[in-house]
N, C-alpha and C. Protein backbone atom coordinates (compact mmCIF):
# COMPACT_ATOMS: atom_id res chain seq x y z
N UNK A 1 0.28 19.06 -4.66
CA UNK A 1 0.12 17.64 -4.39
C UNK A 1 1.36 17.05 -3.71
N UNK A 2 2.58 17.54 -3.98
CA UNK A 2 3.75 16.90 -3.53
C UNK A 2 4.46 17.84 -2.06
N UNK A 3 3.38 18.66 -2.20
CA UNK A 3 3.38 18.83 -0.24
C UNK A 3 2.95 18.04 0.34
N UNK A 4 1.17 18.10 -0.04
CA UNK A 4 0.73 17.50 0.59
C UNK A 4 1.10 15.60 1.00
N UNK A 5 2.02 14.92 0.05
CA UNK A 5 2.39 14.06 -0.12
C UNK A 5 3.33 13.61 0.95
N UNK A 6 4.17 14.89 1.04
CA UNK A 6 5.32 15.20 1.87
C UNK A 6 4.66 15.25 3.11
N UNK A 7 4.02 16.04 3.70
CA UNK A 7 3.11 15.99 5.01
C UNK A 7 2.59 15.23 5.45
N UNK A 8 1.65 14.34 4.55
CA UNK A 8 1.18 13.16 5.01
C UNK A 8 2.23 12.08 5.36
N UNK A 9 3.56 11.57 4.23
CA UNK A 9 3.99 11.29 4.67
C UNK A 9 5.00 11.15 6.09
N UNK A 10 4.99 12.68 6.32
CA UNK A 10 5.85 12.68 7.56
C UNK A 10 5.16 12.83 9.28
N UNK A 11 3.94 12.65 8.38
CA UNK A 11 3.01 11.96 9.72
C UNK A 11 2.72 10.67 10.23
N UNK A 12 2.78 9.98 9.05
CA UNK A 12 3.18 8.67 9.08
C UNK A 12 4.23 7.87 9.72
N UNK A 13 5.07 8.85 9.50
CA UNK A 13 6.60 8.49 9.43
C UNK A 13 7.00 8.77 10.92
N UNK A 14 6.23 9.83 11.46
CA UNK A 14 6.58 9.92 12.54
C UNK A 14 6.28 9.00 14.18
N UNK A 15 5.08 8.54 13.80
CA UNK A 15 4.06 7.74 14.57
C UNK A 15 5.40 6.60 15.51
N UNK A 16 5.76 6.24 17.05
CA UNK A 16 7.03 6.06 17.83
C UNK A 16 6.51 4.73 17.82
N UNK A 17 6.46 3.72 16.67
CA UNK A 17 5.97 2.57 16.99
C UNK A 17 6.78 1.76 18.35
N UNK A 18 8.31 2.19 18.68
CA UNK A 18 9.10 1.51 19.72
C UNK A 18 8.31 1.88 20.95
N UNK A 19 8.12 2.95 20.66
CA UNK A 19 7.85 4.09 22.34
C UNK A 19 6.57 3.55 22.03
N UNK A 20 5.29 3.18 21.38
CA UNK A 20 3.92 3.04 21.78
C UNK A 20 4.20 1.71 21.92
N UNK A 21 4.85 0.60 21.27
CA UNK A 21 4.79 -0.97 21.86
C UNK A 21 5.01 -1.16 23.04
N UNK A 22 6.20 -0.47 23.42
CA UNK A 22 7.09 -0.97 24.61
C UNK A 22 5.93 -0.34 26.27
N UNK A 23 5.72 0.71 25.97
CA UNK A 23 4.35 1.59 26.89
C UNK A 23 3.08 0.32 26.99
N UNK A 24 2.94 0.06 25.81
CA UNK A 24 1.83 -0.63 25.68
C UNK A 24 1.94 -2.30 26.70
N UNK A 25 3.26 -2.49 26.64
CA UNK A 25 3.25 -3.81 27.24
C UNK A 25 4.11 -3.27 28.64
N UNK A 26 4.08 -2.12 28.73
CA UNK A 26 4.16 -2.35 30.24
C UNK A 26 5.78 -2.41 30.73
N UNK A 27 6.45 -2.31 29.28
CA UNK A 27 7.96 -2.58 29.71
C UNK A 27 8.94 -0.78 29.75
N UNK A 28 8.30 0.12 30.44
CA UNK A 28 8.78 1.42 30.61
C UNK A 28 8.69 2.48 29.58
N UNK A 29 9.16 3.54 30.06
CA UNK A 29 9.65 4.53 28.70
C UNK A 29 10.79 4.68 27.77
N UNK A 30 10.88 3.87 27.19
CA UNK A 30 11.65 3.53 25.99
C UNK A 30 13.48 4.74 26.59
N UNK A 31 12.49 5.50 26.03
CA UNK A 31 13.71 6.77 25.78
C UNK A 31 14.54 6.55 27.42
N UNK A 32 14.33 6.09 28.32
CA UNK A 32 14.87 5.61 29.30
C UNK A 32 15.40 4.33 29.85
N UNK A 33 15.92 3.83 28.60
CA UNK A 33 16.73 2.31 28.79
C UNK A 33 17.37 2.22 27.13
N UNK A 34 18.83 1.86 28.13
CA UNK A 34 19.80 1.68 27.34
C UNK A 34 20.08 3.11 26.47
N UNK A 35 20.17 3.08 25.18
CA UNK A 35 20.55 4.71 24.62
C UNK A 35 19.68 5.19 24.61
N UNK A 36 18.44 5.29 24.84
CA UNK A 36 17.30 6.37 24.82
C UNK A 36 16.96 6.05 23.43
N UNK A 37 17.63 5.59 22.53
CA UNK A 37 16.73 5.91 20.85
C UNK A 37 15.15 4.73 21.16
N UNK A 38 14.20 5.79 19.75
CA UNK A 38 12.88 4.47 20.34
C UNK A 38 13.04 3.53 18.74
N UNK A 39 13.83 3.07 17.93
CA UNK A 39 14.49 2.16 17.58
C UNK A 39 14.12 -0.11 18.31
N UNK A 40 14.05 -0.22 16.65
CA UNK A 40 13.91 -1.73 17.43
C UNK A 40 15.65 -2.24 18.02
N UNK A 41 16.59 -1.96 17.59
CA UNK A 41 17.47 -2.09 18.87
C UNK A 41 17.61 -2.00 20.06
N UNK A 42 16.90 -0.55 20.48
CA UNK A 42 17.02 -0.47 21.94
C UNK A 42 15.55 -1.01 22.37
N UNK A 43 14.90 -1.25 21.78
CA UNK A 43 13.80 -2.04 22.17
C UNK A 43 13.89 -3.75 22.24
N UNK A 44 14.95 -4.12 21.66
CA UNK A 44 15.26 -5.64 22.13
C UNK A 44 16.26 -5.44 23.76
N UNK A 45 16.76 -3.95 24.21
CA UNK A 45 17.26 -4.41 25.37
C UNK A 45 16.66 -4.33 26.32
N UNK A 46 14.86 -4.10 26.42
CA UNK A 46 14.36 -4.27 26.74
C UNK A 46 14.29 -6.08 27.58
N UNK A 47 14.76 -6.83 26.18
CA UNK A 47 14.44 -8.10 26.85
C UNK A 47 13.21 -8.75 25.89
N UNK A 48 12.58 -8.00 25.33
CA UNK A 48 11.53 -8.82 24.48
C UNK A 48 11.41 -8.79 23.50
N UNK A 49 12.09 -10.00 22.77
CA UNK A 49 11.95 -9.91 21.64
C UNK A 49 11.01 -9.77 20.54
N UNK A 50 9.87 -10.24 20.58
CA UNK A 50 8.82 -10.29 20.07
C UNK A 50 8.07 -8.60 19.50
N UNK A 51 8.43 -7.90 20.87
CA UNK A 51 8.08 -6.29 20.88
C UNK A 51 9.41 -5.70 20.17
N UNK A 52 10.70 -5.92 20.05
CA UNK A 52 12.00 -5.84 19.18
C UNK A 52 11.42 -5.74 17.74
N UNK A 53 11.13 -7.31 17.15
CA UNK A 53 10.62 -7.19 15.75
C UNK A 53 9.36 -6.71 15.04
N UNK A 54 8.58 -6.32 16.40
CA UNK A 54 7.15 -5.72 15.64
C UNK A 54 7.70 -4.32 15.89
N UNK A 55 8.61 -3.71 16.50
CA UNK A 55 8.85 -2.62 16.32
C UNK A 55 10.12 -2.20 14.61
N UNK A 56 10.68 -3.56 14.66
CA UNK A 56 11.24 -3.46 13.29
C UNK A 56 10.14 -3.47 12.04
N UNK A 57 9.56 -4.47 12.41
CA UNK A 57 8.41 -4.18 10.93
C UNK A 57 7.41 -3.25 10.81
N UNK A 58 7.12 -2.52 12.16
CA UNK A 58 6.49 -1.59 11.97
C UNK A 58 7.19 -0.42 11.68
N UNK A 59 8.14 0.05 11.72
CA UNK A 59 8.89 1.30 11.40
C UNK A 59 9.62 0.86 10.14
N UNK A 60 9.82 -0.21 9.78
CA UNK A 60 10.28 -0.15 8.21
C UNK A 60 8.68 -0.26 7.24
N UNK A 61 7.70 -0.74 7.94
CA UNK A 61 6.45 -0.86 7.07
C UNK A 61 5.62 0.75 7.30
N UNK A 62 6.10 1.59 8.23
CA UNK A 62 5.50 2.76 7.52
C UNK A 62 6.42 3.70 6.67
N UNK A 63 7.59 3.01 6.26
CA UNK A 63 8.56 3.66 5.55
C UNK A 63 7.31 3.48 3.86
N UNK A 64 7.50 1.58 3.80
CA UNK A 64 6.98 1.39 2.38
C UNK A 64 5.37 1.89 2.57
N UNK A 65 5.14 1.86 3.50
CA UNK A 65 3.25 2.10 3.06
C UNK A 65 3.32 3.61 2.54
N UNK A 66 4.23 4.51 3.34
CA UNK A 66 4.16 6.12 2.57
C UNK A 66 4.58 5.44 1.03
N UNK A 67 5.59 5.21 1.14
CA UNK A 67 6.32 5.25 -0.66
C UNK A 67 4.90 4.21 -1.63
N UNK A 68 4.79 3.42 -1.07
CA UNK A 68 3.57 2.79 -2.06
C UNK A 68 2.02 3.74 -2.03
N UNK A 69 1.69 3.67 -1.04
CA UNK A 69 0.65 4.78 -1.36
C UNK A 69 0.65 5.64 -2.08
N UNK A 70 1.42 6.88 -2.14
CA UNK A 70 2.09 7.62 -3.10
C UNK A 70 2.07 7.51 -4.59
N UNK A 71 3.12 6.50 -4.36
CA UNK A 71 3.01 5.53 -5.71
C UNK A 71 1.89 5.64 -6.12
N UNK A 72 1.08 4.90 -5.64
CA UNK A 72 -0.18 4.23 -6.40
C UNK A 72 -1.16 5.72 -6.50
N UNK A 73 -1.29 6.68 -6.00
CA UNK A 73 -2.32 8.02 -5.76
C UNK A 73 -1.43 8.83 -6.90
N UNK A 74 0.16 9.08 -6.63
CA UNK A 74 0.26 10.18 -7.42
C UNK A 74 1.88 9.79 -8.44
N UNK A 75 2.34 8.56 -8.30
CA UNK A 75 3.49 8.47 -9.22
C UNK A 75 4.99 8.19 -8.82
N UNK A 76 6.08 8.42 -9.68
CA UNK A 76 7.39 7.58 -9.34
C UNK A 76 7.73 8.95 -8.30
N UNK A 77 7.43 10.24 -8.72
CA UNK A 77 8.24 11.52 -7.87
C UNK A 77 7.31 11.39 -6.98
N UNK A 78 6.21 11.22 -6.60
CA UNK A 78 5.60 11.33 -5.33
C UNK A 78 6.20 10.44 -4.18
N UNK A 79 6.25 9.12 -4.98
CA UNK A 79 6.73 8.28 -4.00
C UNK A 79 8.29 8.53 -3.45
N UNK A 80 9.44 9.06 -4.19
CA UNK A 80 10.13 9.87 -3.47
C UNK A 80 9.87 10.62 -2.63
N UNK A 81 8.84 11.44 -2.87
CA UNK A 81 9.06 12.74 -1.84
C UNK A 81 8.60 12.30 -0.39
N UNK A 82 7.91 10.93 -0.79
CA UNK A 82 6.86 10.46 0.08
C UNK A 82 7.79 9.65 1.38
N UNK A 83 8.85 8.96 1.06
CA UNK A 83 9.57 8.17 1.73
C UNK A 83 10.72 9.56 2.40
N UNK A 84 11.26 10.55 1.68
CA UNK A 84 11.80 11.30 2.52
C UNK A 84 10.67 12.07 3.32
N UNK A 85 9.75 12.61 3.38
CA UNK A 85 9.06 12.73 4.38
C UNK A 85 8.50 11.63 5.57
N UNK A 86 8.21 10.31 4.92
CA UNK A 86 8.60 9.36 6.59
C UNK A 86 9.99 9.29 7.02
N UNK A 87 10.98 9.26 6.39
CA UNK A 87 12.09 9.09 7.05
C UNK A 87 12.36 10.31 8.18
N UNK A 88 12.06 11.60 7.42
CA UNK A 88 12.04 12.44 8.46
C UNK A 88 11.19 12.83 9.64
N UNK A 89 9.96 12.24 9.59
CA UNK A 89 9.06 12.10 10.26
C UNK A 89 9.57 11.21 11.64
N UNK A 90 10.61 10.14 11.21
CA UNK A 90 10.75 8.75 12.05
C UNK A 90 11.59 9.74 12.68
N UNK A 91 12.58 10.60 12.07
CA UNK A 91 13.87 11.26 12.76
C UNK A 91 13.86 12.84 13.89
N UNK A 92 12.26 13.23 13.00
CA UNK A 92 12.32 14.57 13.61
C UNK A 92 10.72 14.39 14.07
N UNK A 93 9.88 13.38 14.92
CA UNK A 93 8.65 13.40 15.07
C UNK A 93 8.15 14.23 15.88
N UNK A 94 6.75 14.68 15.18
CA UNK A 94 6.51 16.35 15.98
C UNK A 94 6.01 15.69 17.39
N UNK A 95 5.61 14.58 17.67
CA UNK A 95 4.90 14.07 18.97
C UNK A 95 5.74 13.98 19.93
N UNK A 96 7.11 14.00 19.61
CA UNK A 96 8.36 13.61 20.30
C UNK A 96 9.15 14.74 20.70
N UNK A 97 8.60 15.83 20.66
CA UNK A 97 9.84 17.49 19.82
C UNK A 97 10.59 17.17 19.04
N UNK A 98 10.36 16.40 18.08
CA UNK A 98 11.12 15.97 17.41
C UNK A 98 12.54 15.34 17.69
N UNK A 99 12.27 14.62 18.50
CA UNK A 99 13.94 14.02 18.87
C UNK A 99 13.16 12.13 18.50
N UNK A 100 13.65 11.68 17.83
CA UNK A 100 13.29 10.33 17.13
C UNK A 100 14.28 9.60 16.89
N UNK A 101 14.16 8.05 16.04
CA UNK A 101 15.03 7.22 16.10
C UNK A 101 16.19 7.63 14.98
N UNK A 102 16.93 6.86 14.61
CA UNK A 102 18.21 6.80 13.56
C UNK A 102 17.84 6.55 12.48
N UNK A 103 16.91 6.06 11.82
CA UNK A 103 15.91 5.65 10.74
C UNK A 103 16.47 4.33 9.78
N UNK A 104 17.07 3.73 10.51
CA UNK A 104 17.74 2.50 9.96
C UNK A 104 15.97 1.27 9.15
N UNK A 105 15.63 1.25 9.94
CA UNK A 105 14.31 0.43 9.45
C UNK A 105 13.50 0.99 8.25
N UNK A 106 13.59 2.01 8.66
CA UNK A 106 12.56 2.84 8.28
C UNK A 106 12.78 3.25 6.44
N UNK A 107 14.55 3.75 6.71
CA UNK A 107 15.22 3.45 5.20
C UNK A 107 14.69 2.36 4.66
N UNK A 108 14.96 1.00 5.39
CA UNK A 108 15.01 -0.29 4.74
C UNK A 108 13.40 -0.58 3.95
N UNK A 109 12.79 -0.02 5.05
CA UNK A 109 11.54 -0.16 4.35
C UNK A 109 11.49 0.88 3.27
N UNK A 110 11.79 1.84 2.83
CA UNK A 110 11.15 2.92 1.65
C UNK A 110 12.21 2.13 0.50
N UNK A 111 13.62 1.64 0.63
CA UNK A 111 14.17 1.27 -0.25
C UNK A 111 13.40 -0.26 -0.68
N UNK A 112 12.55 -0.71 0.22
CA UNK A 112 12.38 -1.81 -0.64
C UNK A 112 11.08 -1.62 -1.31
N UNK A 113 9.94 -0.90 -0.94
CA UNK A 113 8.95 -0.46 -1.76
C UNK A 113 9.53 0.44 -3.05
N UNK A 114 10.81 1.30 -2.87
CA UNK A 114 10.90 2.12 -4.09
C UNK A 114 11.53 1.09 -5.01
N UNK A 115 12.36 0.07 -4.66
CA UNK A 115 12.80 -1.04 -5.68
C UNK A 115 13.24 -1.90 -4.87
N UNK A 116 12.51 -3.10 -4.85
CA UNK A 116 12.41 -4.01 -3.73
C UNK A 116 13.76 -5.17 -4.29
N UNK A 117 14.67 -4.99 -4.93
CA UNK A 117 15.79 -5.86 -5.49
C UNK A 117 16.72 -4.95 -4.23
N UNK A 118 16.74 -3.93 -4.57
CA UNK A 118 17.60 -2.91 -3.47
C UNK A 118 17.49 -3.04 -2.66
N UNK A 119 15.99 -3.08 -2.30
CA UNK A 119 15.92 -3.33 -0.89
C UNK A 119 16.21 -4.33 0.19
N UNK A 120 15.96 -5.47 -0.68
CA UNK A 120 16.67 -7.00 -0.94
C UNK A 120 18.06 -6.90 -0.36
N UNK A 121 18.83 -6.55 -1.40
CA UNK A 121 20.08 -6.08 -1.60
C UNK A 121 20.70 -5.44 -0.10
N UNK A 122 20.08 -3.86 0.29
CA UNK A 122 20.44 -4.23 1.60
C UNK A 122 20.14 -4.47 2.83
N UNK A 123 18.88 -5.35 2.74
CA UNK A 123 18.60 -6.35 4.27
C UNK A 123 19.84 -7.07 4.34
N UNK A 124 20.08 -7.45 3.11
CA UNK A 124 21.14 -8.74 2.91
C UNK A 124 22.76 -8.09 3.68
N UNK A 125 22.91 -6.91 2.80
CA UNK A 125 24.14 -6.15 3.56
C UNK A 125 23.82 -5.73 4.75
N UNK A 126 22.63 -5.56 5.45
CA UNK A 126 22.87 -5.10 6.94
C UNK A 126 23.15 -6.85 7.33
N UNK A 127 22.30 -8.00 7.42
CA UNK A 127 22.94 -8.97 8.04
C UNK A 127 23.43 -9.55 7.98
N UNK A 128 24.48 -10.04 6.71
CA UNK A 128 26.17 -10.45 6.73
C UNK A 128 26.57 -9.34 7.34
N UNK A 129 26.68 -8.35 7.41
CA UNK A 129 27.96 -6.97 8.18
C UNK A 129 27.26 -7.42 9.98
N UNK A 130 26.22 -7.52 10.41
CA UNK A 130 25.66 -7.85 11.60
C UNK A 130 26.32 -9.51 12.21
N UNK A 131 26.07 -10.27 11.46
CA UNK A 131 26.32 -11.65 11.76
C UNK A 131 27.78 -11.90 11.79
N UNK A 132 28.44 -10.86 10.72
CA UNK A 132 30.51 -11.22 10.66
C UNK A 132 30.74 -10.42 11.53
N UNK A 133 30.09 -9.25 12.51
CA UNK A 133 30.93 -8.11 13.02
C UNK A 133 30.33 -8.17 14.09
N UNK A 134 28.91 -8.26 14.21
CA UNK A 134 27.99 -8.48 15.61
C UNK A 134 27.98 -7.15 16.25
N UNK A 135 27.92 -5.74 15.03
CA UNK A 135 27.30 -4.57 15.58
C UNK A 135 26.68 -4.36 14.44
N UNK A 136 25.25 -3.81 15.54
CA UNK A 136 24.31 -3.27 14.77
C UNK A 136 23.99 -2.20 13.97
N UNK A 137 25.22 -1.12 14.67
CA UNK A 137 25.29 0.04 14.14
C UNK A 137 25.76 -0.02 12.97
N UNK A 138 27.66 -0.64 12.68
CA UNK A 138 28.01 -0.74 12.26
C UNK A 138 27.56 -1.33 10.96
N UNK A 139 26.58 -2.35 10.90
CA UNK A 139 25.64 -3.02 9.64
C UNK A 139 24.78 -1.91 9.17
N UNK A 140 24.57 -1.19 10.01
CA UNK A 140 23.71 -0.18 9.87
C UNK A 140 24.00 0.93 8.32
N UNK A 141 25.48 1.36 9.07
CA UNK A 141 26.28 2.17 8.10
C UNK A 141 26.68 1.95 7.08
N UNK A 142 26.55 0.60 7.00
CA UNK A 142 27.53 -0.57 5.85
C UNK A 142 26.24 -0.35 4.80
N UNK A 143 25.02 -1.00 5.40
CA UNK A 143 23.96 -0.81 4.60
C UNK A 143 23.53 0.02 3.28
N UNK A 144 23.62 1.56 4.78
CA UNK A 144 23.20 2.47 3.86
C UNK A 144 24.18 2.99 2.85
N UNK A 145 25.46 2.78 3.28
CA UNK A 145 26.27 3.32 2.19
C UNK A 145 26.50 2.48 1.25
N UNK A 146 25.95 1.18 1.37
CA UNK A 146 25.83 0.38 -0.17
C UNK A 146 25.10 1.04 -0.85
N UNK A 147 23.60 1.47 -0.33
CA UNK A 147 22.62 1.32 -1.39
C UNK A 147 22.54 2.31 -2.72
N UNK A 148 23.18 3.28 -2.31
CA UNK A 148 23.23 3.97 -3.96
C UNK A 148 24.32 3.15 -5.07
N UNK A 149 24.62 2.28 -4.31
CA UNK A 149 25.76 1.49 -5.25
C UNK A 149 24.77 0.01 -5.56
N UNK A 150 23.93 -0.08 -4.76
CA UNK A 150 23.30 -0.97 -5.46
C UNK A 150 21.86 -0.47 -6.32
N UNK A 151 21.65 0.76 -6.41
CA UNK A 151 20.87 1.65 -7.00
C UNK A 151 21.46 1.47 -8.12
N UNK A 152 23.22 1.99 -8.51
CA UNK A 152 23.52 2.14 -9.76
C UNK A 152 23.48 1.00 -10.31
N UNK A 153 23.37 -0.24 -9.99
CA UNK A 153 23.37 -1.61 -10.17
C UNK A 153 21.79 -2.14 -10.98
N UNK A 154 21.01 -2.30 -9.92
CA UNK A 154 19.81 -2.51 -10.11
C UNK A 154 18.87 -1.94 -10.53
N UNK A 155 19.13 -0.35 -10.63
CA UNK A 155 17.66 0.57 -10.45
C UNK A 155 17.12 0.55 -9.67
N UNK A 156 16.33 2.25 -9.42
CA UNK A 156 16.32 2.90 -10.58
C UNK A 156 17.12 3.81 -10.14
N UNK A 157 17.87 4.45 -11.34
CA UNK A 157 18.77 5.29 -10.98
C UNK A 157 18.82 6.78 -10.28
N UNK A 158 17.66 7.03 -10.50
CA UNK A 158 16.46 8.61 -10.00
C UNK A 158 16.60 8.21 -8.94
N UNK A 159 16.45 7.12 -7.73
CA UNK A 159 16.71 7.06 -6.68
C UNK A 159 18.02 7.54 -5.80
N UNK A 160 19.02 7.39 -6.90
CA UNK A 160 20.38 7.60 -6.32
C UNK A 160 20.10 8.71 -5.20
N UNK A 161 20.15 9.90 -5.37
CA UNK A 161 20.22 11.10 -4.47
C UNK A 161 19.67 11.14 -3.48
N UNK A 162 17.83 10.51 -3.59
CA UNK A 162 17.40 9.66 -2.50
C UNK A 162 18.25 9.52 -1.47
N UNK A 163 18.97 8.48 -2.28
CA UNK A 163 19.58 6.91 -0.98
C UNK A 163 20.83 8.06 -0.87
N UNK A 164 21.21 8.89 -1.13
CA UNK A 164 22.92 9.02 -0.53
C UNK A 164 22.12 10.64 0.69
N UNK A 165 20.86 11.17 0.26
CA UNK A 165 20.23 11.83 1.33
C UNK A 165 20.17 11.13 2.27
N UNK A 166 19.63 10.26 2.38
CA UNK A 166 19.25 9.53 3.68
C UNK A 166 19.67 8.83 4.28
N UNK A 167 21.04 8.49 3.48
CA UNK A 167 22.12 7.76 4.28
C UNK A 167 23.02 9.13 4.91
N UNK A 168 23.06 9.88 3.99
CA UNK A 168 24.09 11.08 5.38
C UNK A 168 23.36 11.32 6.38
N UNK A 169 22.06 11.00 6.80
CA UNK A 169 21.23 11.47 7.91
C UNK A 169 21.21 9.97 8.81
N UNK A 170 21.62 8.95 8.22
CA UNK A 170 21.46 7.75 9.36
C UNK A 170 22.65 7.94 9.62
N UNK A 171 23.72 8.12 8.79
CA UNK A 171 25.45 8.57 9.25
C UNK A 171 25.28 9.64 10.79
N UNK A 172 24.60 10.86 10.39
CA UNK A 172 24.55 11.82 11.04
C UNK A 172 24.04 11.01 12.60
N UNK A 173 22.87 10.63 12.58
CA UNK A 173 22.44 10.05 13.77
C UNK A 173 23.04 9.09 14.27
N UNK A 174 24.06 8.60 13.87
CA UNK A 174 24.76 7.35 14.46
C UNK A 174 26.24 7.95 14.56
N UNK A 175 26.63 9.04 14.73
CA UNK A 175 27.86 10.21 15.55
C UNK A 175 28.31 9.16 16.73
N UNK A 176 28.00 9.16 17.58
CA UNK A 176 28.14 8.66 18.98
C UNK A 176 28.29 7.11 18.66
N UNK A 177 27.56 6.35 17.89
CA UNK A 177 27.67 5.25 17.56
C UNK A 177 29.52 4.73 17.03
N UNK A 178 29.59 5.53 15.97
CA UNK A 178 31.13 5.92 15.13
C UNK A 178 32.21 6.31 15.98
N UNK A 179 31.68 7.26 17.44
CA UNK A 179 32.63 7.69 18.18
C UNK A 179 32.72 5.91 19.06
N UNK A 180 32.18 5.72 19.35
CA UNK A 180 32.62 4.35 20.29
C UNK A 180 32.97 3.04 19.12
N UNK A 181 32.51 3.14 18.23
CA UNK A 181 33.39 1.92 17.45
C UNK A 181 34.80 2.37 17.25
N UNK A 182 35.07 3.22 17.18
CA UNK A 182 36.46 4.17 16.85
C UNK A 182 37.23 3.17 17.92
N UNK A 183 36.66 3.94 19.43
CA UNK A 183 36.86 3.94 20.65
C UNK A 183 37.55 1.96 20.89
N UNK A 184 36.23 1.34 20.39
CA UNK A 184 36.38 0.37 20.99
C UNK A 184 35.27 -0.17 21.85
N UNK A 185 34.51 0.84 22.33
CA UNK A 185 33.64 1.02 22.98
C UNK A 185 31.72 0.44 22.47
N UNK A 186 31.70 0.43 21.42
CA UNK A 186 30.15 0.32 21.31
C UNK A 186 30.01 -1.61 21.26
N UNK A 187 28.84 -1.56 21.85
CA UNK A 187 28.26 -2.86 22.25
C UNK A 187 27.82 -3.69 21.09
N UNK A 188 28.18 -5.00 21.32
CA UNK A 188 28.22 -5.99 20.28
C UNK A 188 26.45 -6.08 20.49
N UNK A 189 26.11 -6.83 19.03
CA UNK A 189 24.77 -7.39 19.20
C UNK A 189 24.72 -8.45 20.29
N UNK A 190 23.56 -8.62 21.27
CA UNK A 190 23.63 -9.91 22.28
C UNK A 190 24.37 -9.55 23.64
N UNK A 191 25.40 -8.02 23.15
CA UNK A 191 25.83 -8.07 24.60
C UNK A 191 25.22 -6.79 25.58
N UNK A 192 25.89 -6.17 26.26
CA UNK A 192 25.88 -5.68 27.20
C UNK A 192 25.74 -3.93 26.54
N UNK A 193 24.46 -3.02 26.95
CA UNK A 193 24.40 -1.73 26.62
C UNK A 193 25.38 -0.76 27.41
């Protein structure tokens, strides 16, 4: 059952909601503007915002629909296994050869279906770190490395390993991101890719 949980979820998970909006309206191939990720970031440098946030709520809402479904069919460990299989789905999608986004949304969404105080918790830390610093990445990182600290806080604590998995993998995908904040180099929110 908790394959199959895992599979389904990472079919889910994988589905390029950036790359099918942005196609869909006509505004290019994603993976070819600005950093290539299909991410609602590089889909606001597109220019449209509107296709920006339905690509945010759709890639954090198939984070929670795996983890709640789950939930509700097979239990608290399903719905784990269920959210690391969309996350990896978003990161390694077979439709894509697996080359996919950073899974920043996508986290946000499974942490707030697996305990929606947390999840709470860090929307809130990605946008104070976004709004005082005005990088996205950077809120990004801030985020995820709160949330097992707001795990030990809030519950539930079974999540911990979860959240510090899936934050070394948004760490991991945001390399290049870390190398230009270092630098000096990576682009503020609002400005220039």
């Amino acid at each position: 059952m908790l394959v199959a949980t895992f599979l389904l979820a990472y079919l889910l998970g994988s589905i390029p909601f950036g790359l099918v909006i942005t196609r869909g309206l006509g505004l290019g191939d994603l993976r070819a503007i600005g950093s290539g990720n299909i991410g609602a970031t590089n889909v606001l440098r597109t220019g449209n915002k509107g296709a920006a946030a339905a690509t945010l709520l759709l890639d954090a809402g198939k984070g929670a629909a795996a983890v709640l479904l789950a939930r509700h069919f097979a239990g608290e460990t399903a719905a784990m296994v269920a959210g690391l299989g969309a996350f990896l789905g978003h990161l390694f999608p077979v439709w894509l050869r697996f080359k996919g986004g950073k899974g920043v949304a996508t986290y946000l969404g499974i942490m707030l279906a697996l305990a929606w105080p947390v999840g709470l918790a860090a929307c809130g830390t990605w946008l104070a770190t976004a709004l005082v610093l005005r990088y996205s990445s950077l809120a990004a990182l801030v985020a995820t490395a709160a949330v097992p600290f707001w795990l030990a806080l809030l519950g539930p604590g079974a999540a911990i390993p979860l959240a510090i998995a899936l934050a070394a993998l948004v760490w991991l995908r945001h390399r290049a991101n870390i190398a230009r904040l270092r630098s000096g180099s990576e682009p503020k929110i609002g400005g220039r890719s």
